[in-house]
Protein backbone atom coordinates (compact mmCIF):
# COMPACT_ATOMS: atom_id res chain seq x y z
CA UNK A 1 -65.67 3.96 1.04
CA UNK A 2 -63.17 0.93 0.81
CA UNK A 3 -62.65 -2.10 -0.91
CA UNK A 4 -64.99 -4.80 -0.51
CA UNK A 5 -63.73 -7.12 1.86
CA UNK A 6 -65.70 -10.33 -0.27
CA UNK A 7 -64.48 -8.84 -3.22
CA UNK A 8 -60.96 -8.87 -1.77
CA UNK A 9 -61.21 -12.71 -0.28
CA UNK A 10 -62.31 -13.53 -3.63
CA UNK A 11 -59.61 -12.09 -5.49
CA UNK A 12 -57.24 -13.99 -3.57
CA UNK A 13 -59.09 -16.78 -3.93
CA UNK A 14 -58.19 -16.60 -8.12
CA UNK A 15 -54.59 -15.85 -7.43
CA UNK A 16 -54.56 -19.06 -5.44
CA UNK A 17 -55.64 -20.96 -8.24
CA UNK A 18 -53.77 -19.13 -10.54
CA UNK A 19 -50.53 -19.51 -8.51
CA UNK A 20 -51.16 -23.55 -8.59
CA UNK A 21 -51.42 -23.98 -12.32
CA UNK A 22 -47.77 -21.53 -12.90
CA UNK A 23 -45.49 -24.02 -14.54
CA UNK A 24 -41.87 -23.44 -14.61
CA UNK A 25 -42.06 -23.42 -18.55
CA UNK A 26 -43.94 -20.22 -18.37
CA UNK A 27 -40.93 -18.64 -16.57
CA UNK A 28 -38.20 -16.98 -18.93
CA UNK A 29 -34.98 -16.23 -17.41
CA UNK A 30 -35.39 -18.67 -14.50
CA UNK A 31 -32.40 -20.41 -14.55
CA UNK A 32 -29.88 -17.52 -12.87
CA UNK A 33 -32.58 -16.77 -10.26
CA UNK A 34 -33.29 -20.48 -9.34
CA UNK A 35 -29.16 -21.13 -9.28
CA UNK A 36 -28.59 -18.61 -6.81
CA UNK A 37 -31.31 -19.17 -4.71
CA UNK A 38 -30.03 -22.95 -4.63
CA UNK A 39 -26.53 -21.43 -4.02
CA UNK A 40 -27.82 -19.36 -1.28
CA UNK A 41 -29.98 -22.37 0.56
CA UNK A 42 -27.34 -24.99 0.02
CA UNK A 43 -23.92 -23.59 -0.11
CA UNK A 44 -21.67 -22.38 3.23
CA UNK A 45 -18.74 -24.22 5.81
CA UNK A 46 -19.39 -27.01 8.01
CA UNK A 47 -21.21 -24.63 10.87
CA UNK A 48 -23.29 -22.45 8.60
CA UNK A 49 -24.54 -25.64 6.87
CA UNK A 50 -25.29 -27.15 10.06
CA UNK A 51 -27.45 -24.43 11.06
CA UNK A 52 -31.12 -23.55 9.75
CA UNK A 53 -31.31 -20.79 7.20
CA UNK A 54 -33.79 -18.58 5.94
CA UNK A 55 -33.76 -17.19 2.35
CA UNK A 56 -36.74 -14.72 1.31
CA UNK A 57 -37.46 -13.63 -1.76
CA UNK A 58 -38.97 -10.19 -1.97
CA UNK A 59 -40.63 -8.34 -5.36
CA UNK A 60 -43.74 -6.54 -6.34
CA UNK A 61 -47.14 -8.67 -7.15
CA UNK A 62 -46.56 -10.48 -10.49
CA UNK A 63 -43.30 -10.82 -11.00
CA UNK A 64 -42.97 -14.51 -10.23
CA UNK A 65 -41.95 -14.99 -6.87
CA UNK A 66 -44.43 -17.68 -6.17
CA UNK A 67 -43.35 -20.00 -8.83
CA UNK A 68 -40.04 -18.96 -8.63
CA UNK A 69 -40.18 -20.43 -4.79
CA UNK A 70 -42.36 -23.33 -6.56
CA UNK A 71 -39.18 -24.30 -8.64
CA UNK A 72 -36.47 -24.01 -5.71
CA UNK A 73 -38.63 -26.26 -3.20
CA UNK A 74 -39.09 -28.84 -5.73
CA UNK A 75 -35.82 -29.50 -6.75
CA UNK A 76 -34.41 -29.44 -3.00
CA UNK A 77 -37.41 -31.27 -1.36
CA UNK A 78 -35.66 -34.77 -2.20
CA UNK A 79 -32.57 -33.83 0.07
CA UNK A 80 -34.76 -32.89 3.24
CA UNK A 81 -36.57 -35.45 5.68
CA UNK A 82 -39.96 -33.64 5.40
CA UNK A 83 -41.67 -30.62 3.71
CA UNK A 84 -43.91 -28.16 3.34
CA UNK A 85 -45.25 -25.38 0.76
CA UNK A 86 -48.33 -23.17 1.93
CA UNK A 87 -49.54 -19.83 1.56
CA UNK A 88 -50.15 -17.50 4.37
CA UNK A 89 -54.08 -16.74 4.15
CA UNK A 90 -55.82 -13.13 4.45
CA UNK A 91 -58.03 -13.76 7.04
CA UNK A 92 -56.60 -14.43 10.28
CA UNK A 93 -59.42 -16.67 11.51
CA UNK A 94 -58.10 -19.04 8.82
CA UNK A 95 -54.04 -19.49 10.23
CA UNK A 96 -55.70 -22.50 11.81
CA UNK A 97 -56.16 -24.02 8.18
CA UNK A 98 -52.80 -22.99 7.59
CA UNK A 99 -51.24 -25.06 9.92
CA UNK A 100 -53.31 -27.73 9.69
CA UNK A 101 -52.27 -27.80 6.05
CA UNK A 102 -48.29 -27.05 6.90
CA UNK A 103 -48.50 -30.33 9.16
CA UNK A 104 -50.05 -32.98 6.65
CA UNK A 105 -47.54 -31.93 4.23
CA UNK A 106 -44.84 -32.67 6.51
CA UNK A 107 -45.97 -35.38 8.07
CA UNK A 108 -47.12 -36.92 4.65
CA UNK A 109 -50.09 -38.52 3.28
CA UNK A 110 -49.63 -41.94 4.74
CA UNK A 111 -49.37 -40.88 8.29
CA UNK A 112 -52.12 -38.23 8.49
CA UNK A 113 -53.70 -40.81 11.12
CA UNK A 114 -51.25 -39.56 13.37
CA UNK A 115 -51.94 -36.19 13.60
CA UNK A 116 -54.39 -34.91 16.68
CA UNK A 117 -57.55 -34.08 14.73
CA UNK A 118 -58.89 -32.66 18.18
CA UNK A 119 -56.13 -29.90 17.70
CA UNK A 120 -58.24 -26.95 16.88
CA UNK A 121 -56.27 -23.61 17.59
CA UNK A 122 -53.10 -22.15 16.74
CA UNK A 123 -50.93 -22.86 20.18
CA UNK A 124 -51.79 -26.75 19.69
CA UNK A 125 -50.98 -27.07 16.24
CA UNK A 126 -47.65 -24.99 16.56
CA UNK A 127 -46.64 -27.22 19.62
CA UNK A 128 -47.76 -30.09 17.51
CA UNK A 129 -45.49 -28.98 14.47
CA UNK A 130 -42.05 -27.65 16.94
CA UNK A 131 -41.88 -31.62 18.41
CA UNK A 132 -42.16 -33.36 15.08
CA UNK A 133 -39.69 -31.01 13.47
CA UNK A 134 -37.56 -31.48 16.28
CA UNK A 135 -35.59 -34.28 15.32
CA UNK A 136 -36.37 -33.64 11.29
CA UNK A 137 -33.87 -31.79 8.55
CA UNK A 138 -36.99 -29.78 6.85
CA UNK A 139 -37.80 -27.44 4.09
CA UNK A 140 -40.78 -25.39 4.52
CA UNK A 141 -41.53 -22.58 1.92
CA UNK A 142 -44.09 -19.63 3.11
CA UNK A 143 -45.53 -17.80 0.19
CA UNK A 144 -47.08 -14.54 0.71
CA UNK A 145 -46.47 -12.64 3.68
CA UNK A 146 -48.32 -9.68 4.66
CA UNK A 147 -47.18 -8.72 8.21
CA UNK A 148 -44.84 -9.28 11.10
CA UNK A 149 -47.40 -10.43 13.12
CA UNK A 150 -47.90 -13.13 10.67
CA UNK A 151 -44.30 -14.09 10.42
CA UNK A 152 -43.79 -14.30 14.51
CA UNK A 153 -46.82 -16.87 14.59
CA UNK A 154 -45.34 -19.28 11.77
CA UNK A 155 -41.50 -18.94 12.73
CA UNK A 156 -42.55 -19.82 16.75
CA UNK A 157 -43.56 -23.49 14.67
CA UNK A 158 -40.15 -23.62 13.15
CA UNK A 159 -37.58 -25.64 15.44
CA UNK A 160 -34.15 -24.44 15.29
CA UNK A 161 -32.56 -28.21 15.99
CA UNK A 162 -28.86 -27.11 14.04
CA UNK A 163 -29.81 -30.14 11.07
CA UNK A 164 -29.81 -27.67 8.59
CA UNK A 165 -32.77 -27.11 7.74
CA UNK A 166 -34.21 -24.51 5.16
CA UNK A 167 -36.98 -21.89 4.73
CA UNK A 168 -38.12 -19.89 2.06
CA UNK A 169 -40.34 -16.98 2.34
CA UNK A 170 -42.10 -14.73 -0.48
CA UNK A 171 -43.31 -11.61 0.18
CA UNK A 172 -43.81 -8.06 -1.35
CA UNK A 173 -42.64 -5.95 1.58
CA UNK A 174 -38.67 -5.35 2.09
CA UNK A 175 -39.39 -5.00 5.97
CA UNK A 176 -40.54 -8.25 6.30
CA UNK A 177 -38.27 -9.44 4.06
CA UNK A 178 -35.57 -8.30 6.08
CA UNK A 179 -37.54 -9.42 8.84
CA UNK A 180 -37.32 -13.14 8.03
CA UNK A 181 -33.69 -13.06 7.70
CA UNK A 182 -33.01 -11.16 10.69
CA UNK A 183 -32.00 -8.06 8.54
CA UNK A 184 -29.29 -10.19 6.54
CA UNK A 185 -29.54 -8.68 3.26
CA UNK A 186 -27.18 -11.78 1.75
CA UNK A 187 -30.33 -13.61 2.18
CA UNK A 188 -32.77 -11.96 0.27
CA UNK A 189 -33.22 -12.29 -2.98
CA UNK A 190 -35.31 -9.15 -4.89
CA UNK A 191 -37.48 -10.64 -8.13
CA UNK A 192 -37.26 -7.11 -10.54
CA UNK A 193 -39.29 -6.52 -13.76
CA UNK A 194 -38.59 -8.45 -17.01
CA UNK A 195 -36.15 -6.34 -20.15
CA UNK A 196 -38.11 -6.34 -23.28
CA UNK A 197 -36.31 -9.48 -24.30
CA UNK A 198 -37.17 -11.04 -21.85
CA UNK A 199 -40.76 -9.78 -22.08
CA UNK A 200 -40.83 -10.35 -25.62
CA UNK A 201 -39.16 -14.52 -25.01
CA UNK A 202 -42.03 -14.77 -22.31
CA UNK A 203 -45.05 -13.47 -24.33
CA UNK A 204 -44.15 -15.48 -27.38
CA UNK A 205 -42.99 -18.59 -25.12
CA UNK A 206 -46.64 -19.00 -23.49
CA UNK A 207 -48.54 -18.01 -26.59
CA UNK A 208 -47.10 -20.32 -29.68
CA UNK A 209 -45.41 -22.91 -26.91
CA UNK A 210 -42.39 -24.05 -29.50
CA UNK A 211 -39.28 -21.26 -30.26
CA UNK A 212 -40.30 -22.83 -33.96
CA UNK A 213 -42.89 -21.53 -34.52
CA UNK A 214 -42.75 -17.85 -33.43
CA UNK A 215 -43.58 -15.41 -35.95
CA UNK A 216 -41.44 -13.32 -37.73
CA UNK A 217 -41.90 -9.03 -37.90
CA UNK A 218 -45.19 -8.11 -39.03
CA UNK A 219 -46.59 -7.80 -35.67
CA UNK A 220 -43.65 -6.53 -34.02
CA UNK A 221 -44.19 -3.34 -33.92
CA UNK A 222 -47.45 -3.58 -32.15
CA UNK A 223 -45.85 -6.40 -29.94
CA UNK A 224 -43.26 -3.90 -28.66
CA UNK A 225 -46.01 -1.27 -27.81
CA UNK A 226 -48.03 -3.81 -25.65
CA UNK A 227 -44.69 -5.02 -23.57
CA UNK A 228 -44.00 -1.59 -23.18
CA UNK A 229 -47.33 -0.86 -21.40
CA UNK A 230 -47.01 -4.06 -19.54
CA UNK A 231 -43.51 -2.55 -17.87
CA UNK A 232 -41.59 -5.99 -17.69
CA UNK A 233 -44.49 -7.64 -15.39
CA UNK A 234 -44.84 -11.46 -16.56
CA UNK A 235 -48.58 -11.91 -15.30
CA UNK A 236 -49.84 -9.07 -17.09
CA UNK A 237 -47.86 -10.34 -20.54
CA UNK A 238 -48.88 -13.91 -19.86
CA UNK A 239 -52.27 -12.48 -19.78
CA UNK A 240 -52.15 -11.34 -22.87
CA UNK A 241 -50.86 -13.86 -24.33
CA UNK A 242 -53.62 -16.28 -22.87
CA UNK A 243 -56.04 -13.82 -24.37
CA UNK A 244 -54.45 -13.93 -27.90
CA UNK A 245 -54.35 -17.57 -27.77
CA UNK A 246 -58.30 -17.53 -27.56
CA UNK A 247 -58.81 -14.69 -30.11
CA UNK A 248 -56.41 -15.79 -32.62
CA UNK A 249 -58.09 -17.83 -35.28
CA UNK A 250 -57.94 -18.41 -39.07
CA UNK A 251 -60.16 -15.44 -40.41
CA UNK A 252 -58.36 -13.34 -37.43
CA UNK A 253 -54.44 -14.28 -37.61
CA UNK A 254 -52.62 -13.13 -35.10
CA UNK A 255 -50.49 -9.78 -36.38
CA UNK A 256 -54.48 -8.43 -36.62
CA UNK A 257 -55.41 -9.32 -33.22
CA UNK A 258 -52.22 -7.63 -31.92
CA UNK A 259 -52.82 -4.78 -33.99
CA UNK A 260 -56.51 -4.60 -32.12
CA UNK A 261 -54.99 -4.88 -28.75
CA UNK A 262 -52.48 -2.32 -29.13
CA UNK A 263 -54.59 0.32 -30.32
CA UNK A 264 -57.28 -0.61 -27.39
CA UNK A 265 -54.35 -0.33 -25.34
CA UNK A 266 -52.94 3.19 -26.93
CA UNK A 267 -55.96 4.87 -25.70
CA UNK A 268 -55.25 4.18 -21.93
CA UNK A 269 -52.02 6.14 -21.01
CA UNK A 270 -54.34 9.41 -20.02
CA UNK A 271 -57.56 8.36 -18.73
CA UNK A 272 -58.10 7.24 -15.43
CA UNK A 273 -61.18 5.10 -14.50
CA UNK A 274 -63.36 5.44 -17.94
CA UNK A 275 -64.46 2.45 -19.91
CA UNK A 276 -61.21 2.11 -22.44
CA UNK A 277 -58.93 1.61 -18.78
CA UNK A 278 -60.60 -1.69 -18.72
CA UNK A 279 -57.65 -3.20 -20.30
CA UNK A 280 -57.79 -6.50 -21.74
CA UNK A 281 -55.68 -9.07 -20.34
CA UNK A 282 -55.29 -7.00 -17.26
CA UNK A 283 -57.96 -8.54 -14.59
CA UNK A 284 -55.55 -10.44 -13.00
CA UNK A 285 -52.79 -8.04 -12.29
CA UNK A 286 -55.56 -5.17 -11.09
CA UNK A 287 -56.57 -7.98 -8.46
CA UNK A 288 -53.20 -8.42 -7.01
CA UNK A 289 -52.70 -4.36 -6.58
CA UNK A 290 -56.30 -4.24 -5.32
CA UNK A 291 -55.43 -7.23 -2.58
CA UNK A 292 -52.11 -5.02 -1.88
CA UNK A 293 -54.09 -1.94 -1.32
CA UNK A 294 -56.24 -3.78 0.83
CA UNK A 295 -53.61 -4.42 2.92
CA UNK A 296 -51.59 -1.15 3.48
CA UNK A 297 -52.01 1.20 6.60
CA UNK A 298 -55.43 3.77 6.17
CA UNK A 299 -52.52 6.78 6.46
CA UNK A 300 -50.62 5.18 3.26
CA UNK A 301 -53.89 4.57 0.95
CA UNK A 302 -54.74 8.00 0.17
CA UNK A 303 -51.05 8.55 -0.61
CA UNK A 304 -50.82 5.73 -2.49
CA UNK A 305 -53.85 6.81 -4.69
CA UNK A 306 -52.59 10.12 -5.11
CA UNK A 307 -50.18 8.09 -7.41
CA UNK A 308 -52.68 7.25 -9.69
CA UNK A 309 -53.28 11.36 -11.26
CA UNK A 310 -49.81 11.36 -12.71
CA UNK A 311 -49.18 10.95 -16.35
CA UNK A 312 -47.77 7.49 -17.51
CA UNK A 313 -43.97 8.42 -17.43
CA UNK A 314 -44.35 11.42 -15.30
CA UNK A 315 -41.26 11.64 -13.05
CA UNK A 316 -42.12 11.91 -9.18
CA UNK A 317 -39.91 13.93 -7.09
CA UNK A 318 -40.00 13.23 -3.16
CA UNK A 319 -40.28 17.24 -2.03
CA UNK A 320 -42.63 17.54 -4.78
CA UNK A 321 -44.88 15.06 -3.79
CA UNK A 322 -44.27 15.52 0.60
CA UNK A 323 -45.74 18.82 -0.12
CA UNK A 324 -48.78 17.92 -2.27
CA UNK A 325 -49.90 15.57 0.50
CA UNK A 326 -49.88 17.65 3.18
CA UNK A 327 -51.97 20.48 1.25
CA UNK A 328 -54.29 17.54 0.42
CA UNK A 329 -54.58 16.98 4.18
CA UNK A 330 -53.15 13.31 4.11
CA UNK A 331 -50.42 13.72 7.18
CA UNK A 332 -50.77 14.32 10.27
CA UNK A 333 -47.70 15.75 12.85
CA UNK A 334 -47.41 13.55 15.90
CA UNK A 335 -45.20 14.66 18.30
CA UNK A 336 -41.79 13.45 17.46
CA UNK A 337 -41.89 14.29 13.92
CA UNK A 338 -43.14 17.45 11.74
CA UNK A 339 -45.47 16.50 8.79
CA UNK A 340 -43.02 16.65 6.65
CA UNK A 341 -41.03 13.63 8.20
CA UNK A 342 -43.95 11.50 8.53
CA UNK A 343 -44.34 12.48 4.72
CA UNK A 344 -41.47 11.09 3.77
CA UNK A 345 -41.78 8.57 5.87
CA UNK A 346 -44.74 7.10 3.95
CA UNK A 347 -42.89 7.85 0.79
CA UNK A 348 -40.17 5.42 2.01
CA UNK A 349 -42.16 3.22 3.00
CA UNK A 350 -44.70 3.14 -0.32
CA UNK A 351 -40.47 2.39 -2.23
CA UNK A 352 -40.38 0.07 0.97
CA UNK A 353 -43.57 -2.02 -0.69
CA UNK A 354 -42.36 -1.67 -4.31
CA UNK A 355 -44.80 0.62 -5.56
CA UNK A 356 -42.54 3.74 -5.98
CA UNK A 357 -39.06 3.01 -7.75
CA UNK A 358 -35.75 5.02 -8.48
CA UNK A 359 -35.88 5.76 -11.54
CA UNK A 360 -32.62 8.31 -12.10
CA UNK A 361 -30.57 10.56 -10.46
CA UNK A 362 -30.61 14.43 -11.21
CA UNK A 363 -27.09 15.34 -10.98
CA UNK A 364 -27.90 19.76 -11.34
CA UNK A 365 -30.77 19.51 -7.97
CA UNK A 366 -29.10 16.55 -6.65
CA UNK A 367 -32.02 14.77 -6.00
CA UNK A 368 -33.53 11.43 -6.78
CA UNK A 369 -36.56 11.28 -9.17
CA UNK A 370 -38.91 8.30 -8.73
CA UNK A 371 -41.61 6.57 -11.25
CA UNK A 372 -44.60 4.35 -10.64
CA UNK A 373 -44.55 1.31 -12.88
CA UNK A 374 -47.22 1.41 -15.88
CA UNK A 375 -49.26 -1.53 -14.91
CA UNK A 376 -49.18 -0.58 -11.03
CA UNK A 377 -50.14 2.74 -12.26
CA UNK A 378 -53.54 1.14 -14.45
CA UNK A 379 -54.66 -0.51 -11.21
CA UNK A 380 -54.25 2.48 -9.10
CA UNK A 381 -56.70 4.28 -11.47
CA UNK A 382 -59.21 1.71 -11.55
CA UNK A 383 -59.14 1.68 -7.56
CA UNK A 384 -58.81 5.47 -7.40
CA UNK A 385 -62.33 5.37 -9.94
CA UNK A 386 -64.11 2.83 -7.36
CA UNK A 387 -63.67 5.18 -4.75
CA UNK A 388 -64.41 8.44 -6.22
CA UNK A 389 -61.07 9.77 -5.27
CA UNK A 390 -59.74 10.91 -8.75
CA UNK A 391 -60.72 11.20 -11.93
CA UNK A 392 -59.16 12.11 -15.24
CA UNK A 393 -59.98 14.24 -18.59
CA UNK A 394 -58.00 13.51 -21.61
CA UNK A 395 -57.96 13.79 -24.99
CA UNK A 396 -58.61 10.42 -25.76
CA UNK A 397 -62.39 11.15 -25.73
CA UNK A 398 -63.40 10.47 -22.24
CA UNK A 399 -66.57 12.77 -21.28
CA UNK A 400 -67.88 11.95 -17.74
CA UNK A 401 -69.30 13.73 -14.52
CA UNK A 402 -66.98 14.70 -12.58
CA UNK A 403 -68.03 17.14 -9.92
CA UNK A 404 -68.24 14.01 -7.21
CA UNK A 405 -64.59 13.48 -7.54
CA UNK A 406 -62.73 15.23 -4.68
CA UNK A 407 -59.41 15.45 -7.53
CA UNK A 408 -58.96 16.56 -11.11
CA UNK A 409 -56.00 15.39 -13.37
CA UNK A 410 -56.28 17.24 -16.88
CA UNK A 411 -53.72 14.94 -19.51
CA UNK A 412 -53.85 16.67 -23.04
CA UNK A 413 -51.58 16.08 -25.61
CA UNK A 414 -48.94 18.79 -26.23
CA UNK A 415 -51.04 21.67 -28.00
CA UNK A 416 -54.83 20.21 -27.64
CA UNK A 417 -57.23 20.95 -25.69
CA UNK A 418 -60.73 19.28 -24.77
CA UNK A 419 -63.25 19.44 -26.84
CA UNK A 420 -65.53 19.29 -23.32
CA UNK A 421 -69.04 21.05 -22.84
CA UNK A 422 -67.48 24.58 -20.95
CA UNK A 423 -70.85 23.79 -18.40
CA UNK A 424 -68.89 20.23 -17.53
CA UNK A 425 -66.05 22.39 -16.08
CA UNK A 426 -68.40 24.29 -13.49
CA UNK A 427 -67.54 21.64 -10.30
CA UNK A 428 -70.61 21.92 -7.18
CA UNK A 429 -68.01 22.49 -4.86
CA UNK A 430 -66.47 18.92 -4.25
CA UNK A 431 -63.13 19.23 -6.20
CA UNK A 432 -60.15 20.15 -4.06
CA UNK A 433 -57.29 19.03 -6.66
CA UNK A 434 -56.66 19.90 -9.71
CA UNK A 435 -53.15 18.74 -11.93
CA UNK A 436 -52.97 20.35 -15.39
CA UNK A 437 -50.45 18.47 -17.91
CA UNK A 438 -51.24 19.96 -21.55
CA UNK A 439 -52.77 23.48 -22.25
CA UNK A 440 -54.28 24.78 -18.99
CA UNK A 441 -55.59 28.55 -19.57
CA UNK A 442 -59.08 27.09 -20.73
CA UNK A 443 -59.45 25.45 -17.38
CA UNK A 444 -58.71 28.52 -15.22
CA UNK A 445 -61.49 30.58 -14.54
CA UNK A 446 -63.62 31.57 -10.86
CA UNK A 447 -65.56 28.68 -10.13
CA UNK A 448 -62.27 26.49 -8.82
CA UNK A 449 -62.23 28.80 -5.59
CA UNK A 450 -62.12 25.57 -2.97
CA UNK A 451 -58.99 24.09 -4.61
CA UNK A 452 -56.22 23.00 -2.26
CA UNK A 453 -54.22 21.65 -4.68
CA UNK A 454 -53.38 23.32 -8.52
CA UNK A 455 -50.47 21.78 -9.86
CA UNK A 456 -49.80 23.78 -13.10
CA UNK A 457 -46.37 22.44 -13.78
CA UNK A 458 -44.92 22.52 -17.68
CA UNK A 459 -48.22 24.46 -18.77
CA UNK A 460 -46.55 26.30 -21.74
CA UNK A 461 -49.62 27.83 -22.17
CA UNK A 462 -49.96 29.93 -19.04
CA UNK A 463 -49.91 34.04 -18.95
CA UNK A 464 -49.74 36.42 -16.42
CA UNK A 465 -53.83 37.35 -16.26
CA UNK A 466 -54.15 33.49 -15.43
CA UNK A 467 -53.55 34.94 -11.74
CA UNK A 468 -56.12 36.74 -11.42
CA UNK A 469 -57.89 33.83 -11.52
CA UNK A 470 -55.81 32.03 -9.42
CA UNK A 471 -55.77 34.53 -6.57
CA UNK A 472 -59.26 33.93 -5.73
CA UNK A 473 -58.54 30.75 -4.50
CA UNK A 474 -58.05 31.59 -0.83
CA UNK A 475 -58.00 28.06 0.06
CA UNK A 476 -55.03 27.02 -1.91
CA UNK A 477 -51.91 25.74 0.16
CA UNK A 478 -49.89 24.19 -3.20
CA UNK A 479 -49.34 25.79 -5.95
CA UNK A 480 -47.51 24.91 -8.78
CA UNK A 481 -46.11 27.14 -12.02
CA UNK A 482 -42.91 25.78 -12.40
CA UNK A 483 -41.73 25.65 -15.96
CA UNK A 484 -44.58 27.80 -17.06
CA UNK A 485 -44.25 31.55 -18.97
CA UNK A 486 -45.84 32.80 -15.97
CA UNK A 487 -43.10 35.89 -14.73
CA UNK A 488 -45.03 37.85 -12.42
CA UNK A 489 -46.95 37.21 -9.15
CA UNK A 490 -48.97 39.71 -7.58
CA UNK A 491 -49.02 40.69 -4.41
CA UNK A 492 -52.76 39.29 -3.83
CA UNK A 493 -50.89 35.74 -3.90
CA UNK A 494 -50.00 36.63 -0.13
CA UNK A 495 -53.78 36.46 0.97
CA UNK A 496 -53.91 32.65 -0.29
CA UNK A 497 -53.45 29.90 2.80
């Protein structure tokens, strides 16, 4: 099963729109960024300045790029001859529109009777853009690329006439990034996640519009819980904001309706795919990971899903992880590489598209721990839950079927356990996966003989009988009791895969 491809179209259709009504004033912290990439476009000797340039800036979906771009090309527009701002389009049927559109905006409005309307395909319109650009000092921003192939198309359009011209590209992929500028990491410029002050200025700047009139502490408490869920993303707090803004009125002041969202919220951090992961607020950010998913290589979606049965938090360590997708049957050798170099390989590459990020450095293994951002982590769920590939039990009251879910994640609370009919736990064969974080003995018993996968890591709860169980599952290749009371393994462990 995969995404719907109309669905997909039509989500980028929204974050179109949505990307042409960004105003600068709903930026915080905008200033720095927009200085240096001015420094960066503008500032070099005689021969560098003389020379075209290309700048990219390069950040997860959400963080701003887009308008960020928007601000840049506006204020250096006036010092060009022409211009252009467009968007690179999904479907590839529709580049045609694309440069269509790149050559009326740099031709301008008044000459558009110029331009060969019989042009209809891609080599006539970029032969039509190189010789009016040849003798032109242009700035042409491209927002959104996807792919190299994309990029070698629109940069065969760009003459390189030493006038001095400028181009900005946006884009959530450091490859292509580095791509665009020829690998010269001077001229890329990475967008990160907003600081809670930051947050906090941004939420409060788009919802009451005037520093005078922000509220004082009541709220703040449940403010700071909802920022802290949104991880520093600005479409995800101007979303709630928006939604606030609506809600808000006299019989429902605001502290109450930010009480209400944060306890909607509260109930999320364990579930995966039930009703309550519907976050308000949130559409618009699960459409931009869903249009990035939509995107990636088939070998990297499964691994990117895999992602999504962690625990909001949960530390990811590279071996770890390398291992749990090749027991899940995600990587395949070739003949250059073992599995576990394509492995990680696709883990580099998922830190290479900003979903995985350092997070710290262990200093006793000597080895870097990773962590999925919150709000990339809520969209993986909800795409994981679309295609049956995981689902989660918590104690947050979820209560679903899940025996047509290939993977199990199991979140408790530290000493609870589900209150779940023992008959729900009996899976028809389907579930290869299980991850236990919380009390895990209740869970254990002989109908879990097809698991692959049992990651029992940190279950305090553990004794040594729970192998008995566990030795019947001659199918298992990972298996995890680290940090468990669990001292002795018996020697039936050796018949398992």
């Amino acid at each position: 099963m995969t995404l719907d491809v109309l669905d997909v179209f039509a989500a980028h259709k929204r974050l179109d729109a949505c990307h042409k009504n960004e105003e600068e004033n709903e930026l915080v912290c905008i200033d720095e960024p927009r200085d240096v990439l001015i420094k960066m476009l503008t500032e070099g000797d005689d021969i560098s300045m003389k020379q075209n340039k290309i700048v990219s800036i390069v950040g997860h979906g959400g963080l701003g790029k887009t308008t960020l771009a928007q601000v840049v090309y506006h204020q250096l527009k006036p010092q060009f001859d022409c211009g252009a701002f467009v968007r690179v389009p999904l479907e590839p049927a529709d580049m045609v529109k694309f440069f269509t559109e790149m050559f009326h905006q740099l031709i301008g409005v008044e000459n558009h009777t110029n331009i060969n309307e019989e042009a209809n395909d891609i080599r006539q319109l970029v032969s039509q853009i190189r010789e009016f650009l040849l003798n032109k000092r242009y700035l042409v921003a491209i927002d959104d690329l996807w792919n190299e192939d994309d990029w070698q198309i629109i940069s065969s359009s760009l003459t390189n006439n030493d006038y001095g011209s400028r181009v900005i590209t946006t884009t959530r992929v450091n490859d292509i990034a580095k791509l665009c500028c020829s690998g010269c990491d001077e001229s890329i410029y990475e967008v990160h996640y907003l600081g809670y002050e930051y947050s906090r200025v941004l939420f409060f700047k788009h919802y009451f519009r005037h520093v005078a009139s922000w509220p004082n502490a009541p709220g703040d408490i449940f403010l700071f819980g909802i920022l802290k869920m949104c991880s520093g993303t600005p479409s995800a707090i101007i979303s709630i904001a928006s939604l606030l803004t609506t809600k808000v009125t006299p019989t429902k002041p605001w502290q109450e309706m930010m009480y209400s969202v944060y306890f909607s919220w509260k109930q999320t951090p364990h579930s995966l795919g039930s009703e309550s992961e519907n976050i308000t607020g949130f559409e618009l950010f699960r459409e931009i990971i869903s249009l990035i998913y939509a995107h990636l290589p088939c070998a990297l979606k499964d691994c990117l899903l895999y992602m999504a049965v962690h625990a909001r938090n949960q530390i990811i360590h590279r071996t770890t992880m390398v291992r749990k997708w090749i027991a899940e049957g995600f990587i395949s050798e070739n003949v250059r590489h073992s599995r576990e170099e394509v492995a990680s390989g696709y883990f580099d590459e998922l830190i290479n598209r900003n979903f995985i990020r350092l997070s710290e450095y262990d200093n006793y293994s000597r080895e870097e721990m990773y962590e999925v951002n919150q709000m990339v982590l809520y969209a993986l769920r909800q795409i994981s839950e679309k295609k049956k590939f995981a689902t989660v039990l918590s104690d947050v009251g979820i209560s679903r079927e899940y025996a047509h879910y290939f993977r199990l994640s199991v979140q408790c609370s530290s000493g609870s356990e589900l209150s779940v009919d023992t008959e729900a736990m009996k899976p028809d064969g389907n579930i290869r996966s299980v991850t236990i974080a919380g009390p895990a003995e209740f869970y254990l018993n002989n109908d879990l003989v097809y698991l692959r996968v049992l990651d029992l890591d940190g279950c305090k709860d553990l004794e040594n009988s729970a192998m008995d169980h566990i030795c019947q599952m001659t199918l298992l290749k990972y298996l995890s009791l680290q940090h468990t009371p669990v001292k002795k393994i018996p020697p039936e462990i050796r018949r398992l895969c």
